[in-house]
Protein backbone atom coordinates (compact mmCIF):
# COMPACT_ATOMS: atom_id res chain seq x y z
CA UNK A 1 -0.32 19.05 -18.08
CA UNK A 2 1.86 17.78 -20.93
CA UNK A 3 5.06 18.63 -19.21
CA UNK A 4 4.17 16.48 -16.55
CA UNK A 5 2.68 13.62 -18.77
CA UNK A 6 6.37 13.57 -20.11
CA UNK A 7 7.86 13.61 -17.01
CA UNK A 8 6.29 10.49 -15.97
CA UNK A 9 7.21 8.92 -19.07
CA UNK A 10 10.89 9.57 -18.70
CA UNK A 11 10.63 7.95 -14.64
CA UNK A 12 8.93 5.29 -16.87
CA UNK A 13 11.43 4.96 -19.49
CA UNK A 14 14.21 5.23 -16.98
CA UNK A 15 12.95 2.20 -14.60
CA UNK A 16 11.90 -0.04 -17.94
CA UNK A 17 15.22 0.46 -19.21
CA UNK A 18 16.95 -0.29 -15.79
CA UNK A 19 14.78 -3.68 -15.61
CA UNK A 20 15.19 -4.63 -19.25
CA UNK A 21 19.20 -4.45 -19.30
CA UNK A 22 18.64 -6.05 -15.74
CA UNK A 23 20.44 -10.14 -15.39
CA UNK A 24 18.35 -12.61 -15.39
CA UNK A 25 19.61 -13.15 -11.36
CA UNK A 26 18.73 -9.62 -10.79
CA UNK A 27 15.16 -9.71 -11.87
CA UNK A 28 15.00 -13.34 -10.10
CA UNK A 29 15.83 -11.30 -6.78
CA UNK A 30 13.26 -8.57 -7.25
CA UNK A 31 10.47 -10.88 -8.28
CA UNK A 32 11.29 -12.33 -4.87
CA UNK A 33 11.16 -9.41 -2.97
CA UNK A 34 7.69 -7.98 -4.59
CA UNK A 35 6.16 -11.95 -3.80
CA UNK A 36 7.58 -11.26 -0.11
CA UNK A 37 6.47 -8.00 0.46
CA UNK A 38 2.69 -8.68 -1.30
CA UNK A 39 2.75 -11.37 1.49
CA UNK A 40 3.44 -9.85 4.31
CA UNK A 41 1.37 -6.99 3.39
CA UNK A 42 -1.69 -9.24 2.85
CA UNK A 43 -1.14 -11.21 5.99
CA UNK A 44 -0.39 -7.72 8.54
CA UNK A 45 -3.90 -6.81 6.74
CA UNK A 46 -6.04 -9.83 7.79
CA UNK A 47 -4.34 -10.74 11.28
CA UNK A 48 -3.11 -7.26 12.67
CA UNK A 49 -5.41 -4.68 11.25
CA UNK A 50 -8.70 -6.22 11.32
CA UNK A 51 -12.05 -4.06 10.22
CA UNK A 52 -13.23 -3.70 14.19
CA UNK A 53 -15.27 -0.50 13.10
CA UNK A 54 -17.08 -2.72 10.69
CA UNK A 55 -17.77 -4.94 12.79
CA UNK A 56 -19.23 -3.19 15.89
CA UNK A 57 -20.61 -0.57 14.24
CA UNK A 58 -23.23 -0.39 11.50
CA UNK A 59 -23.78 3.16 10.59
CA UNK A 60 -20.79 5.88 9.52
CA UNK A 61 -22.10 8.07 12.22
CA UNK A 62 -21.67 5.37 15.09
CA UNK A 63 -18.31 4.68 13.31
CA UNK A 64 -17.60 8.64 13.68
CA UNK A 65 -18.66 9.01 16.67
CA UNK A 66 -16.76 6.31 18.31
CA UNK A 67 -13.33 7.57 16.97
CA UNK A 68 -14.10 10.41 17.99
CA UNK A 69 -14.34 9.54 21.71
CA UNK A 70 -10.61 7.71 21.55
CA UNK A 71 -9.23 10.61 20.17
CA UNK A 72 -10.43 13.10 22.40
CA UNK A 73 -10.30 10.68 25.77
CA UNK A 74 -8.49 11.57 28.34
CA UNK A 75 -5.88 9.94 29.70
């Protein structure tokens, strides 16, 4: 457990030490890409990928069940 507690703190100390020495441009660029990505992200999420089982289903067993039938349908 300890030996990976300090790995994660050397991939931790490697990236914070990578962003710190980082130019101001450089950081600029990333902070732009995480806002982008965030977006996109949050927008596939609400128009592509809506919560249809949620919605037409009330119970986890309905939910189950329906799956269920789409997997195993035949073509």
């Amino acid at each position: 457990m300890n030996r990976l507690i300090s790995s994660f703190a050397r991939i931790f100390r490697f990236y914070y030490d990578g962003f710190s020495s980082m130019s101001w441009w450089g950081r600029r660029v990333w902070a732009i890409i995480i806002i982008k990505l965030i977006i996109i992200f949050i927008v596939l999420k609400i128009f592509f990928f809506p919560d249809f089982l949620h919605r037409k289903y009330k119970t986890e067993e309905q939910k189950s069940k329906y799956v269920l039938e789409q997997l195993t349908k035949s073509l």
